[in-house]
Protein backbone atom coordinates (compact mmCIF):
# COMPACT_ATOMS: atom_id res chain seq x y z
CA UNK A 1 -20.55 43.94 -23.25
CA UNK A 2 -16.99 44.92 -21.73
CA UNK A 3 -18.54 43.62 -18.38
CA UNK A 4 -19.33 40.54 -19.48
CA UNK A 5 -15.93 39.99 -20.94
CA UNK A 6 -14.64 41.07 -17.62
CA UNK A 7 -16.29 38.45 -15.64
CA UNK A 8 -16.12 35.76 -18.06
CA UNK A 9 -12.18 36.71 -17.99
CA UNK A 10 -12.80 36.02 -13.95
CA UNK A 11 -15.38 32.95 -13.84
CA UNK A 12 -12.19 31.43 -16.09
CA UNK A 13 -9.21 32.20 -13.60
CA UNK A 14 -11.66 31.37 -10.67
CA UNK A 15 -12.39 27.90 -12.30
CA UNK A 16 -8.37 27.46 -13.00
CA UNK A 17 -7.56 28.30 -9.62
CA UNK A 18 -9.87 25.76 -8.36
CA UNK A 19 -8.48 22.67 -10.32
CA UNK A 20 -5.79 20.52 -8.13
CA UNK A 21 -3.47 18.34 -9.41
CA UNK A 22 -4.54 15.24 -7.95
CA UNK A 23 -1.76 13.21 -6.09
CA UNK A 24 -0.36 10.27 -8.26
CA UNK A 25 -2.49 6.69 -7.72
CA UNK A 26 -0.01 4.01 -7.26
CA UNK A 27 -1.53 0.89 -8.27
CA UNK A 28 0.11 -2.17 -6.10
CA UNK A 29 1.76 -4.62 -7.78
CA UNK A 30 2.60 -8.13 -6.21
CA UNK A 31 4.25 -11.07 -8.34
CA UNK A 32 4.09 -12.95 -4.11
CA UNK A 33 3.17 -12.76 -1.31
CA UNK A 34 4.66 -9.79 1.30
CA UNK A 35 6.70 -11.00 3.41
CA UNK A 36 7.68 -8.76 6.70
CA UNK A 37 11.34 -8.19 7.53
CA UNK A 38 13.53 -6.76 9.75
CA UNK A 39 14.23 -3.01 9.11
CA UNK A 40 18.08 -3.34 9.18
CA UNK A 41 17.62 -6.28 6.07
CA UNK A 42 15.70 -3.88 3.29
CA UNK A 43 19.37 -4.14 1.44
CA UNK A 44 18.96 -7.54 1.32
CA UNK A 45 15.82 -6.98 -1.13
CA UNK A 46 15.55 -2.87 -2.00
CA UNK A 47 17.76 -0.41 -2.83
CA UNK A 48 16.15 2.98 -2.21
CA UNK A 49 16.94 5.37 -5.68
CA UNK A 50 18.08 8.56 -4.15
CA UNK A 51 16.84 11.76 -5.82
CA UNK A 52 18.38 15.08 -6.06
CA UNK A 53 16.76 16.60 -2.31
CA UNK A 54 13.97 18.91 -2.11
CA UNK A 55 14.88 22.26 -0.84
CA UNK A 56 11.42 23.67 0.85
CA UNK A 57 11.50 27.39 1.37
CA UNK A 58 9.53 26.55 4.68
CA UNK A 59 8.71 23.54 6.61
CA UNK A 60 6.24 21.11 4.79
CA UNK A 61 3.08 21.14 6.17
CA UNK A 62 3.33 17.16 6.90
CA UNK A 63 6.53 17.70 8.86
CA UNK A 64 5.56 17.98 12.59
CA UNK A 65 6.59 21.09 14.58
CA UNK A 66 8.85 20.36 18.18
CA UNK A 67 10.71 17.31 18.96
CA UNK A 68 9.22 13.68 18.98
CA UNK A 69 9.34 10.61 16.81
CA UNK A 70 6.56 8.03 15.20
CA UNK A 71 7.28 4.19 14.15
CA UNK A 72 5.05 3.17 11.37
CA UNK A 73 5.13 0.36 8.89
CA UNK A 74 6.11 0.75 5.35
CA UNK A 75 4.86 -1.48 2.25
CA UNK A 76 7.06 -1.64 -1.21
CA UNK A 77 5.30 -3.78 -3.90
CA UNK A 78 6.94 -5.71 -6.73
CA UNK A 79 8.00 -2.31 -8.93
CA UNK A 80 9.98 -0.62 -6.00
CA UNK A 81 7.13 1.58 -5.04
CA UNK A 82 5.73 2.52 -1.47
CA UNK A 83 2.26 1.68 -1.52
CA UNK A 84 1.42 2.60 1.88
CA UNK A 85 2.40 4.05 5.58
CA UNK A 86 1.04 2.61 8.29
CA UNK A 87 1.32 4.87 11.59
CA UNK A 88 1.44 2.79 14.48
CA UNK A 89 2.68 5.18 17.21
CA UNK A 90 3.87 8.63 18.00
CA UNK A 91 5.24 10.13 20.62
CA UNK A 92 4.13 12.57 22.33
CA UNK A 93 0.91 11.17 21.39
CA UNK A 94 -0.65 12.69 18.02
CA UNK A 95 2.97 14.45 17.34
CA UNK A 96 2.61 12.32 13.81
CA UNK A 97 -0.70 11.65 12.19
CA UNK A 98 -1.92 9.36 9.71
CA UNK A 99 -3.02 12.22 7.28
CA UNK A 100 0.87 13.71 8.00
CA UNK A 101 2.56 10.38 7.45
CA UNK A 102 0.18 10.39 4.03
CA UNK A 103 1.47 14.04 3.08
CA UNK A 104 5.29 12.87 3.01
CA UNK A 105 7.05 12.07 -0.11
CA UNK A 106 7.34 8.51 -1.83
CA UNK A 107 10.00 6.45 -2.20
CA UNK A 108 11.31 4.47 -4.98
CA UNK A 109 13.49 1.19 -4.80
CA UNK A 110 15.21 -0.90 -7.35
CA UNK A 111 15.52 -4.54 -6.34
CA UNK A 112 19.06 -5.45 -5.03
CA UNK A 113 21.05 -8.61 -6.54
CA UNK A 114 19.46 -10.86 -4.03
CA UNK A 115 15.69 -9.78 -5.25
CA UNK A 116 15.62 -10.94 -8.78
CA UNK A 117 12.20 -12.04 -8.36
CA UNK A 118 11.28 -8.62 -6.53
CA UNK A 119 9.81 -10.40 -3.49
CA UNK A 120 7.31 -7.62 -2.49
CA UNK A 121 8.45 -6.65 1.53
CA UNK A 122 6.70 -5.19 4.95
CA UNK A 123 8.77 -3.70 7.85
CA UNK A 124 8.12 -1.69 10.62
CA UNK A 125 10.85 1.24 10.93
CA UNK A 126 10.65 4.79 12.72
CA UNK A 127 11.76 8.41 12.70
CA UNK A 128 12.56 10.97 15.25
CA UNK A 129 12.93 14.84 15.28
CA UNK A 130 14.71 16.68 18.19
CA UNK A 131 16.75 19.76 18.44
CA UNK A 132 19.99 20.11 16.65
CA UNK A 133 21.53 20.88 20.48
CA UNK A 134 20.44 17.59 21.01
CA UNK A 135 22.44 15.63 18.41
């Protein structure tokens, strides 16, 4: 009887342990078309909302290791939300992934003055990682 307790008690953690908290769905959300911009005019429609910054005890898995940099395209829908990351290069080749560039945390935007009608956007921008010697 006391066994059976025992690995009930176990089949219950083991089954806990198991669950994942699946990643938020964003649903896309369009009141127009999407039009594609430069990088350097997002102001002109979004406003990123800056959180507090996560502090990581190590480097996040979707952060590539060494020095290199990736250009990908970036869609934010009607609500301010990034509904997807396109990778389009990386270099040295495969330094960034798709699956990486999926990992990395989502931004929020609130429409800027000259967006009342939150004209979803499309823009191609990029990021690069190098040693801090190199700054």
């Amino acid at each position: 009887m006391k066994m059976n307790k025992i690995y009930l008690g176990v089949l219950a953690i083991a089954l806990m342990a198991c669950q994942s908290t699946p990643k938020e769905e964003i649903v896309p959300v369009f009141s127009s078309a999407v039009i594609e911009i430069n990088a350097d005019d997002i102001s002109n429609y979004w406003v990123v909302q800056y959180k507090k910054p996560k502090i990581y005890n190590s480097k996040p898995k979707w952060l590539p290791k060494g020095a290199g940099e990736w250009v990908y395209e970036v869609t934010i829908d009607s609500n301010g939300k990034e509904v997807e990351k396109k990778l389009i290069s990386a270099t040295p080749e495969n330094y960034m992934t798709q699956a990486k560039l999926d990992q990395f945390p989502v931004k929020n935007y609130s429409a800027s003055k000259r967006n009342p009608n939150k004209t979803p956007i499309k823009f191609v921008t990029s990021a690069k990682i190098m040693p801090a010697s190199k700054l």
